[in-house]
C-alpha atoms as a PDB file:
ATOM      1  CA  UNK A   1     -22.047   0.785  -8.465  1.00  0.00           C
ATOM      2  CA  UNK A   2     -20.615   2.490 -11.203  1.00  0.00           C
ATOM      3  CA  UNK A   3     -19.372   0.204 -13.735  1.00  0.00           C
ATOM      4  CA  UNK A   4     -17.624   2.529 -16.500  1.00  0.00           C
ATOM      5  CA  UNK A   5     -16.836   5.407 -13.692  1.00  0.00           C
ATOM      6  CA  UNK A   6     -12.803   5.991 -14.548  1.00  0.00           C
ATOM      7  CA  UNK A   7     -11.543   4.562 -11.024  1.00  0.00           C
ATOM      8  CA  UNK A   8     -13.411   1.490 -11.273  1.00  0.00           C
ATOM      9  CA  UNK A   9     -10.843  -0.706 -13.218  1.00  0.00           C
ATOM     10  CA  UNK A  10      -8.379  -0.497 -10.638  1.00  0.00           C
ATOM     11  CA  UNK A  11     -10.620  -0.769  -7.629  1.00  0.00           C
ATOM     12  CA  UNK A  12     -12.577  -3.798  -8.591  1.00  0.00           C
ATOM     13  CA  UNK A  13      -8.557  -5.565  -9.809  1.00  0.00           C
ATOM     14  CA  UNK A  14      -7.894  -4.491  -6.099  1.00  0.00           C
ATOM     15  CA  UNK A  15     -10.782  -5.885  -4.476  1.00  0.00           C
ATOM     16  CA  UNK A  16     -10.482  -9.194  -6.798  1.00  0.00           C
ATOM     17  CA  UNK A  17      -7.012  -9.755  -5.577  1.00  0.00           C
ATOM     18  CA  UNK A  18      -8.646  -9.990  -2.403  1.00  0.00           C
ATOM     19  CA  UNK A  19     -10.938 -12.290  -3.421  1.00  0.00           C
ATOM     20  CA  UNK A  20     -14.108 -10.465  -3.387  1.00  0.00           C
ATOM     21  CA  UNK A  21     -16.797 -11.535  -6.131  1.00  0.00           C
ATOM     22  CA  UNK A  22     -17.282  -7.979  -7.620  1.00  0.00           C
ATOM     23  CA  UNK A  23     -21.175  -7.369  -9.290  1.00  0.00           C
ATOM     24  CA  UNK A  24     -21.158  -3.972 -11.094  1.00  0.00           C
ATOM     25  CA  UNK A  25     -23.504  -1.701 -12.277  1.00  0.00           C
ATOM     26  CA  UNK A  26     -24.429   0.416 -15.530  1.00  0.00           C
ATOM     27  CA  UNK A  27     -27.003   2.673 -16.527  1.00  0.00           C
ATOM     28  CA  UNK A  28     -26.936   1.727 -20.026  1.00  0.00           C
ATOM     29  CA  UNK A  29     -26.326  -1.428 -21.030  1.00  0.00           C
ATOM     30  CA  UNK A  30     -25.068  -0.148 -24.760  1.00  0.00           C
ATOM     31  CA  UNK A  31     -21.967   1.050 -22.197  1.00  0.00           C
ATOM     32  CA  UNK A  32     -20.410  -2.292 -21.802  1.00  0.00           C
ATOM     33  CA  UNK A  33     -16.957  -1.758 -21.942  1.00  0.00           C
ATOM     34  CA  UNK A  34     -13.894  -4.116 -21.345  1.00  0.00           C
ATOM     35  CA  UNK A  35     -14.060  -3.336 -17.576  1.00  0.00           C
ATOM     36  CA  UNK A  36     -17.621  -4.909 -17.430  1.00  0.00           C
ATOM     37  CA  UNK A  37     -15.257  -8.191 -18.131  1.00  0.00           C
ATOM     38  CA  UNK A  38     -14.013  -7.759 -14.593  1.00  0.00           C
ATOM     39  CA  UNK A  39     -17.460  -8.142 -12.741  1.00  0.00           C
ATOM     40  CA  UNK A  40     -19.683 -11.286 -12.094  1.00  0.00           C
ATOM     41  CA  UNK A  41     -22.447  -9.769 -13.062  1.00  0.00           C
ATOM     42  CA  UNK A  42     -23.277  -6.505 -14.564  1.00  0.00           C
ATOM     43  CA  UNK A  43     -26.826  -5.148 -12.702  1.00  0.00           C
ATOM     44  CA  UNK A  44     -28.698  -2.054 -14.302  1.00  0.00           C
ATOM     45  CA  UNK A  45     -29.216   0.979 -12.507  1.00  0.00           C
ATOM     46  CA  UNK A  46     -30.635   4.593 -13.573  1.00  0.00           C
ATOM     47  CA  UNK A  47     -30.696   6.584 -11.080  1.00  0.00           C
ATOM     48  CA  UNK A  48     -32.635   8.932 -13.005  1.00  0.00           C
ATOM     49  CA  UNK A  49     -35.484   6.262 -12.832  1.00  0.00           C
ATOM     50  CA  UNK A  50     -37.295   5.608  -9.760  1.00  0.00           C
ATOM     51  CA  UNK A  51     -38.144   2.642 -10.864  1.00  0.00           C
ATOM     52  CA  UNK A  52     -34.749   1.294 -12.019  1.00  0.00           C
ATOM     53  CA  UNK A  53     -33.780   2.246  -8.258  1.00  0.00           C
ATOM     54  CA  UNK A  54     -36.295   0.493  -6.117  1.00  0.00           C
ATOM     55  CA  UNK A  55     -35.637  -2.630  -8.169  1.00  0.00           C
ATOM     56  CA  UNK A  56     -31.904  -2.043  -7.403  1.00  0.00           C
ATOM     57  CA  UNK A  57     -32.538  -1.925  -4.025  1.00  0.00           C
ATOM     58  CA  UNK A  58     -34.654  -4.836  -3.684  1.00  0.00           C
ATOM     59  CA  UNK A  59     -31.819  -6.945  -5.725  1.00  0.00           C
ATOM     60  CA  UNK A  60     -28.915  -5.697  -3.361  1.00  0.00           C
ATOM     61  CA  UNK A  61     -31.315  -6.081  -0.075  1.00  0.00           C
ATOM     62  CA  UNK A  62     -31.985  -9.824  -1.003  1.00  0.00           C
ATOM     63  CA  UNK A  63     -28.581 -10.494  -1.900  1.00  0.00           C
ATOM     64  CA  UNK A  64     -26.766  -9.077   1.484  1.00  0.00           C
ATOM     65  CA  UNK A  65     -23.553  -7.718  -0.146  1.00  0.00           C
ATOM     66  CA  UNK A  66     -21.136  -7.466   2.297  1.00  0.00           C
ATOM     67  CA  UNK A  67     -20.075  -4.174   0.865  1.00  0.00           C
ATOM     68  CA  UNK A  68     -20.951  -1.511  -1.802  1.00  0.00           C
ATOM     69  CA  UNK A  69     -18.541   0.764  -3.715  1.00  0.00           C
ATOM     70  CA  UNK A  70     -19.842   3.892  -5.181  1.00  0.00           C
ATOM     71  CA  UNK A  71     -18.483   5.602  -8.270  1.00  0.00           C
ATOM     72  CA  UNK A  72     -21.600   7.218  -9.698  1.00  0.00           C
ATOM     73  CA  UNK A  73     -21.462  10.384 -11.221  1.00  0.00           C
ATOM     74  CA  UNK A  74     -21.336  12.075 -14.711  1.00  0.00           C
ATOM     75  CA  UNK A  75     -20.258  15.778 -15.532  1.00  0.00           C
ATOM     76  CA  UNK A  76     -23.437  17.765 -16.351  1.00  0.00           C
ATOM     77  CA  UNK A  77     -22.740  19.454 -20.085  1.00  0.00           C
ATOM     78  CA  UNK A  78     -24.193  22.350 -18.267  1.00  0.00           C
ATOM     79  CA  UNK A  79     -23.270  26.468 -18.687  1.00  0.00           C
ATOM     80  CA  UNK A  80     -23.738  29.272 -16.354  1.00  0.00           C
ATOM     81  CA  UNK A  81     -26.717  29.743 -19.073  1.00  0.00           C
ATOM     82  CA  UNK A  82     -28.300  27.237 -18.799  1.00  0.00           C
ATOM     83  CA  UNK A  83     -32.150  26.904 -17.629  1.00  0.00           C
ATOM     84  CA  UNK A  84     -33.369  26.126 -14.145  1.00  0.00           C
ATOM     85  CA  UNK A  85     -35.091  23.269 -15.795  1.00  0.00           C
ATOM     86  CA  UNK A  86     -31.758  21.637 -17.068  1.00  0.00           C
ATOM     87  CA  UNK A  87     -29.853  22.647 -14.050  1.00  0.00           C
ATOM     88  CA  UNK A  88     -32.659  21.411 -11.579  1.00  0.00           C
ATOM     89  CA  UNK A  89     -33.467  17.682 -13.865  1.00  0.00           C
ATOM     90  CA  UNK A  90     -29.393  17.214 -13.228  1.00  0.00           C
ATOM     91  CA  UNK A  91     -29.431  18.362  -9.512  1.00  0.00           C
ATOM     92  CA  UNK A  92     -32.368  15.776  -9.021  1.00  0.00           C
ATOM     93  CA  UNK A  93     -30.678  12.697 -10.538  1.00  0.00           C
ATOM     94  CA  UNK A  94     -26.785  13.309  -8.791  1.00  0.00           C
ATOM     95  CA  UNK A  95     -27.839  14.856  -5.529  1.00  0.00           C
ATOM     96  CA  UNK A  96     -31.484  13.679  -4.532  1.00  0.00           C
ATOM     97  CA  UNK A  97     -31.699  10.380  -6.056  1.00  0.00           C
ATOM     98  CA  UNK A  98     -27.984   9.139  -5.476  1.00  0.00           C
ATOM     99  CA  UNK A  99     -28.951  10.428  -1.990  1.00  0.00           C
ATOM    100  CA  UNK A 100     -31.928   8.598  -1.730  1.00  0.00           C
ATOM    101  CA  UNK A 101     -30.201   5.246  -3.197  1.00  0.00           C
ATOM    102  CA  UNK A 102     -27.289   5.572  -0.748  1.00  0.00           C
ATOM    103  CA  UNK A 103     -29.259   6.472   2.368  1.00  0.00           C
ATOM    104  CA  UNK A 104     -31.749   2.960   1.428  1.00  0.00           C
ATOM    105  CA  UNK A 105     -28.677   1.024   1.396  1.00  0.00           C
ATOM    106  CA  UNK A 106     -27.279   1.571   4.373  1.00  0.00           C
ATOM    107  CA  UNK A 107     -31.100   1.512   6.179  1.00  0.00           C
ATOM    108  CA  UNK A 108     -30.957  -1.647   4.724  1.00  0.00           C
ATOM    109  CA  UNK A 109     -28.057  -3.538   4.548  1.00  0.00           C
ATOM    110  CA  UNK A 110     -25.922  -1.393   7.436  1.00  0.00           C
ATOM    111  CA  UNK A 111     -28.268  -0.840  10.181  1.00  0.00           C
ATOM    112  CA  UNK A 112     -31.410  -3.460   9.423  1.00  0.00           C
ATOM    113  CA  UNK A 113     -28.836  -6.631   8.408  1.00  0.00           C
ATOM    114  CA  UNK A 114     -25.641  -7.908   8.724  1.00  0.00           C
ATOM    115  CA  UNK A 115     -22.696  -5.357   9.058  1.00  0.00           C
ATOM    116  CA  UNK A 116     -21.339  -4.224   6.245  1.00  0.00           C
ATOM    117  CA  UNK A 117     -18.926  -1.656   4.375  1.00  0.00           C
ATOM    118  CA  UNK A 118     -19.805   1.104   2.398  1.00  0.00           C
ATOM    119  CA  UNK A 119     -17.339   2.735   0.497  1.00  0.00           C
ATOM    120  CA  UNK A 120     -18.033   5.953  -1.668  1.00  0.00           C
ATOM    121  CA  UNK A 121     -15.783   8.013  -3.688  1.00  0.00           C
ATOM    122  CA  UNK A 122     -16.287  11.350  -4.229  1.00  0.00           C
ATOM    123  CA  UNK A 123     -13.782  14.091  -6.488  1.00  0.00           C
ATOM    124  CA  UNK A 124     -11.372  16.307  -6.377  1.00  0.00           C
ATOM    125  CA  UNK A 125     -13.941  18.694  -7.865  1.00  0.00           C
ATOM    126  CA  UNK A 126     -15.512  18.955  -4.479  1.00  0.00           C
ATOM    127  CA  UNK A 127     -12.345  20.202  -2.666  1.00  0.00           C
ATOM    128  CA  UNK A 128     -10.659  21.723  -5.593  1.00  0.00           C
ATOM    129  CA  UNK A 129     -13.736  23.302  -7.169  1.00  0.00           C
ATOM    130  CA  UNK A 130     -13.870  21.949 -11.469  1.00  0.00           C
ATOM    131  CA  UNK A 131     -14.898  24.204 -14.981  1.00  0.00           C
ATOM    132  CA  UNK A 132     -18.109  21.936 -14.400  1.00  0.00           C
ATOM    133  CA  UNK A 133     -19.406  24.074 -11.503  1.00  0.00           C
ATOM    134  CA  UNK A 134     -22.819  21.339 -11.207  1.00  0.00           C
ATOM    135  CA  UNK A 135     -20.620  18.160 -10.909  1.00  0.00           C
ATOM    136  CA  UNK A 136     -18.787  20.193  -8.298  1.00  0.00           C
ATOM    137  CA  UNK A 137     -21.958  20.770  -6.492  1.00  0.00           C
ATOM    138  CA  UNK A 138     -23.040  17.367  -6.751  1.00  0.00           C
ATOM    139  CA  UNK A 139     -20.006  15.615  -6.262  1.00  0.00           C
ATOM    140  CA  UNK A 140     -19.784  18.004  -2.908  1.00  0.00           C
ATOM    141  CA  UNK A 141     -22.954  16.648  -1.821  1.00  0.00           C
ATOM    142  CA  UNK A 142     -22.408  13.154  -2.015  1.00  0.00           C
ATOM    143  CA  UNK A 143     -19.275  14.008  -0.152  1.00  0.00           C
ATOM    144  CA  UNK A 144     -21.859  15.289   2.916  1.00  0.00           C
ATOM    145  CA  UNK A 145     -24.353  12.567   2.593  1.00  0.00           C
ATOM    146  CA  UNK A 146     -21.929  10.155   3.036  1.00  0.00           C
ATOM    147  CA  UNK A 147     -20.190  11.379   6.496  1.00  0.00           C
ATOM    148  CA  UNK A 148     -23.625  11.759   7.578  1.00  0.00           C
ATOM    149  CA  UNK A 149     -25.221   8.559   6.519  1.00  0.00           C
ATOM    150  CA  UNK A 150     -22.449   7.296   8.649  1.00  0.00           C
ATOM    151  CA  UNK A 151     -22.651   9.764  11.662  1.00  0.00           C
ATOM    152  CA  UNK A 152     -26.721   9.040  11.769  1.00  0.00           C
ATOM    153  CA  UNK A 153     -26.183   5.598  11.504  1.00  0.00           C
ATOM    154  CA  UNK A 154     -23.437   5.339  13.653  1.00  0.00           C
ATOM    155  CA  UNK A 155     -21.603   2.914  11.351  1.00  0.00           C
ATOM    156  CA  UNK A 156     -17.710   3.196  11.004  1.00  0.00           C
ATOM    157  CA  UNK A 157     -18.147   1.222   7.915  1.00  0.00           C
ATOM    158  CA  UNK A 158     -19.636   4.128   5.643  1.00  0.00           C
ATOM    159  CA  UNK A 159     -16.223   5.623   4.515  1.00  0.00           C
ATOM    160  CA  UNK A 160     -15.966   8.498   1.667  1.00  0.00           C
ATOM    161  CA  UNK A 161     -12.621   9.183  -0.402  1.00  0.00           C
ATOM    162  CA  UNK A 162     -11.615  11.600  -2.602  1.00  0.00           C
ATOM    163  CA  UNK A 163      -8.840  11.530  -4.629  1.00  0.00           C
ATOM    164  CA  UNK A 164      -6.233  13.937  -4.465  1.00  0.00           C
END
């Protein structure tokens, strides 16, 4: 997940070289970039459509990936002035629904199906602090839901790193 995210070049070359079939995913197709060459297939994905999400889901449930690696995120444009609304509509799409998409996976693929591997990168930002102080939030809280998404499922295969 996370197609154009700046680590994803030289994870999926890494995961290639050990002959995994990499699928990626974008929220736009209009982003198709050079690194989209490096995938099998390029699936969509907007988190900030429920929609877009549940069919996501269904696609990786049928297709029993033996592991998922997730680079979503996307700095927020936001001030300290900015309104609730803005703050809250960002909040929603990088902590709730990246929560909600992470925590289906691993219901569904880690603890209903085969084992698996889940591997999620977080950010400096959320051990370092960033000028963005809402991608530092959010990139915090995927940090969290990932350590517990593998303490409540009791999986050793749900893994979070963040880059020093």
């Amino acid at each position: 997940m996370g197609a154009s995210a700046s680590l994803t070049e030289p994870i999926v070359r890494f995961a290639k070289d050990a002959e995994w079939q990499v699928d990626g995913t974008l929220r736009n197709m209009t982003m198709l970039s050079e690194t989209s060459q490096l995938f099998r297939e390029i699936l969509f994905l907007d988190i900030s459509d429920t929609n877009s999400m549940k069919e996501f889901i269904d696609t990786v449930t049928k297709r029993r990936y033996s592991g998922v690696i997730a680079l979503i995120g996307a700095t927020s444009g936001l001030s300290l002035d900015s309104s609730v609304s803005e703050v809250r509509k960002y909040h929603e799409i990088y902590s709730s629904n990246y929560s909600f998409l992470l925590s289906q996976i691993v219901w569904r693929n880690v603890v209903q199906g085969e084992p698996g591997h889940m591997l999620v990168f977080g950010s400096r930002a959320s051990e370092y602090g960033s000028f963005d102080i809402h991608y530092a939030a959010t990139k915090s809280a995927v940090v969290g839901i990932c350590r517990s998404l593998a303490r409540i499922s009791n999986s050793p295969s749900i893994t979070c790193l963040t880059p020093n």
